[in-house]
Protein backbone atom coordinates (compact mmCIF):
# COMPACT_ATOMS: atom_id res chain seq x y z
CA UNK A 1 -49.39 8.36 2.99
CA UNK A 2 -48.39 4.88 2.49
CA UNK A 3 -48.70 3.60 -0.94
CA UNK A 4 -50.00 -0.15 -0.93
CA UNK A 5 -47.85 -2.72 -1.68
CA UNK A 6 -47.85 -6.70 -3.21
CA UNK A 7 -46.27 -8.96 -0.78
CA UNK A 8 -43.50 -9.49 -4.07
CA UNK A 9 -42.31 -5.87 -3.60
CA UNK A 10 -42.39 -5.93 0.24
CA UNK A 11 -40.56 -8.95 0.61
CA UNK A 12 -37.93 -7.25 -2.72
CA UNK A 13 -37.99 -4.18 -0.31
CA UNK A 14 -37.03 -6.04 2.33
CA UNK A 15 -33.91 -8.01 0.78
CA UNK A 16 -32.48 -4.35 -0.40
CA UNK A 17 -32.94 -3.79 2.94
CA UNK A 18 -31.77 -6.36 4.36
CA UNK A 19 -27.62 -6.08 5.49
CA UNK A 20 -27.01 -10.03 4.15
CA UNK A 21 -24.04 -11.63 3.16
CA UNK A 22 -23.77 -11.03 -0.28
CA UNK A 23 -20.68 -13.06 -0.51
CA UNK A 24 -21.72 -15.93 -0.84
CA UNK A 25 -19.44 -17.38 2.40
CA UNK A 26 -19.74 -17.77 5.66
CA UNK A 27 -20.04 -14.68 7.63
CA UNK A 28 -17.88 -15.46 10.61
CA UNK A 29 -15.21 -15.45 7.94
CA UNK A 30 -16.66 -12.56 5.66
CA UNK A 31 -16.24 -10.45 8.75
CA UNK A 32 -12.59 -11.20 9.00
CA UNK A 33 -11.95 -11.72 4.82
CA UNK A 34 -13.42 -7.85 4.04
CA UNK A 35 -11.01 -6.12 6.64
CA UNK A 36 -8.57 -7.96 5.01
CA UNK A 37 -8.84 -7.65 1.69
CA UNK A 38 -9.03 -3.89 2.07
CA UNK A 39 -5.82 -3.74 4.41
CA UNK A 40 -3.91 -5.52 1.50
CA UNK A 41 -5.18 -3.44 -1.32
CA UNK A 42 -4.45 -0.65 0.34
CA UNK A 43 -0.77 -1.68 1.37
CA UNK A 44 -0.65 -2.86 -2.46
CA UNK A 45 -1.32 1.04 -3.30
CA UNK A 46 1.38 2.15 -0.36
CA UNK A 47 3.67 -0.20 -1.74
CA UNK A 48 3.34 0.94 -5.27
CA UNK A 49 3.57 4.87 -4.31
CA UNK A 50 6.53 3.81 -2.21
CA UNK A 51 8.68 1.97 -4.98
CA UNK A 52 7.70 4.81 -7.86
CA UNK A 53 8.90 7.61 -5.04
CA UNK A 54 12.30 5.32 -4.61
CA UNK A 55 12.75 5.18 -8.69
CA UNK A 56 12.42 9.12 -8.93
CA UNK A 57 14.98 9.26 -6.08
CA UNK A 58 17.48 7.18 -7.30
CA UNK A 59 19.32 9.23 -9.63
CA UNK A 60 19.87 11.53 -7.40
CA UNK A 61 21.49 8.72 -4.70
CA UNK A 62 23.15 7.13 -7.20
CA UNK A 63 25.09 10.32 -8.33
CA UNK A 64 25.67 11.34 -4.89
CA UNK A 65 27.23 7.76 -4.08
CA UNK A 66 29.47 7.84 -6.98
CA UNK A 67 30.95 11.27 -6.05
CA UNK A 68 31.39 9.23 -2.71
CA UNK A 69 33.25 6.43 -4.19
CA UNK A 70 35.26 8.67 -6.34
CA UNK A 71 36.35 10.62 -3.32
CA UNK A 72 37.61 7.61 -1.79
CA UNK A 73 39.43 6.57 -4.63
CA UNK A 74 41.32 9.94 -5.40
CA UNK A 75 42.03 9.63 -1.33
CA UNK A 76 43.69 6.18 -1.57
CA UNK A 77 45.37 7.55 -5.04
CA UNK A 78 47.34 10.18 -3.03
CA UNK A 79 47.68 8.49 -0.07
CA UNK A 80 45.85 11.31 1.78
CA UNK A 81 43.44 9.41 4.36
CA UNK A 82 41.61 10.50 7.62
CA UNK A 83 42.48 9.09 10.57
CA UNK A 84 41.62 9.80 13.80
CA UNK A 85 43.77 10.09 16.46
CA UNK A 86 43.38 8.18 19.77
């Protein structure tokens, strides 16, 4: 059962319908400007996960590079160094 319709809804049917460019550009470079924009938001959320897991992991390097450092310090204190022989 089809209910009857004024040509004003069809043709409002029709545009919600319709897959336009609702962009209000050009669509050769809509189709290339969408992909894109959603490939950089989406590294802009990578990056951002990336650099808050590097914060929470940098006490942890930082601590173990000191101990590092400090190792090689008491090393050249006592003169004790490895060396390998050939």
């Amino acid at each position: 059962m089809s209910k009857v319709k004024t040509p004003r809804e069809k043709k409002q049917l029709s545009y919600a319908n319709d897959r336009r460019n609702t962009y209000g550009e050009n669509q050769k470079s809509s189709r290339k400007n969408i992909p894109r924009s959603k490939q950089l938001s989406h590294q802009d959320e990578r990056r951002a996960v990336r650099q808050a897991l590097i914060a929470a992991r940098s006490p942890v390097a930082s601590i173990a590079q000191r101990s590092n450092e400090e190792a090689e310090g008491v090393s050249q204190i006592t003169g004790y160094a490895t060396r390998r022989s050939d």
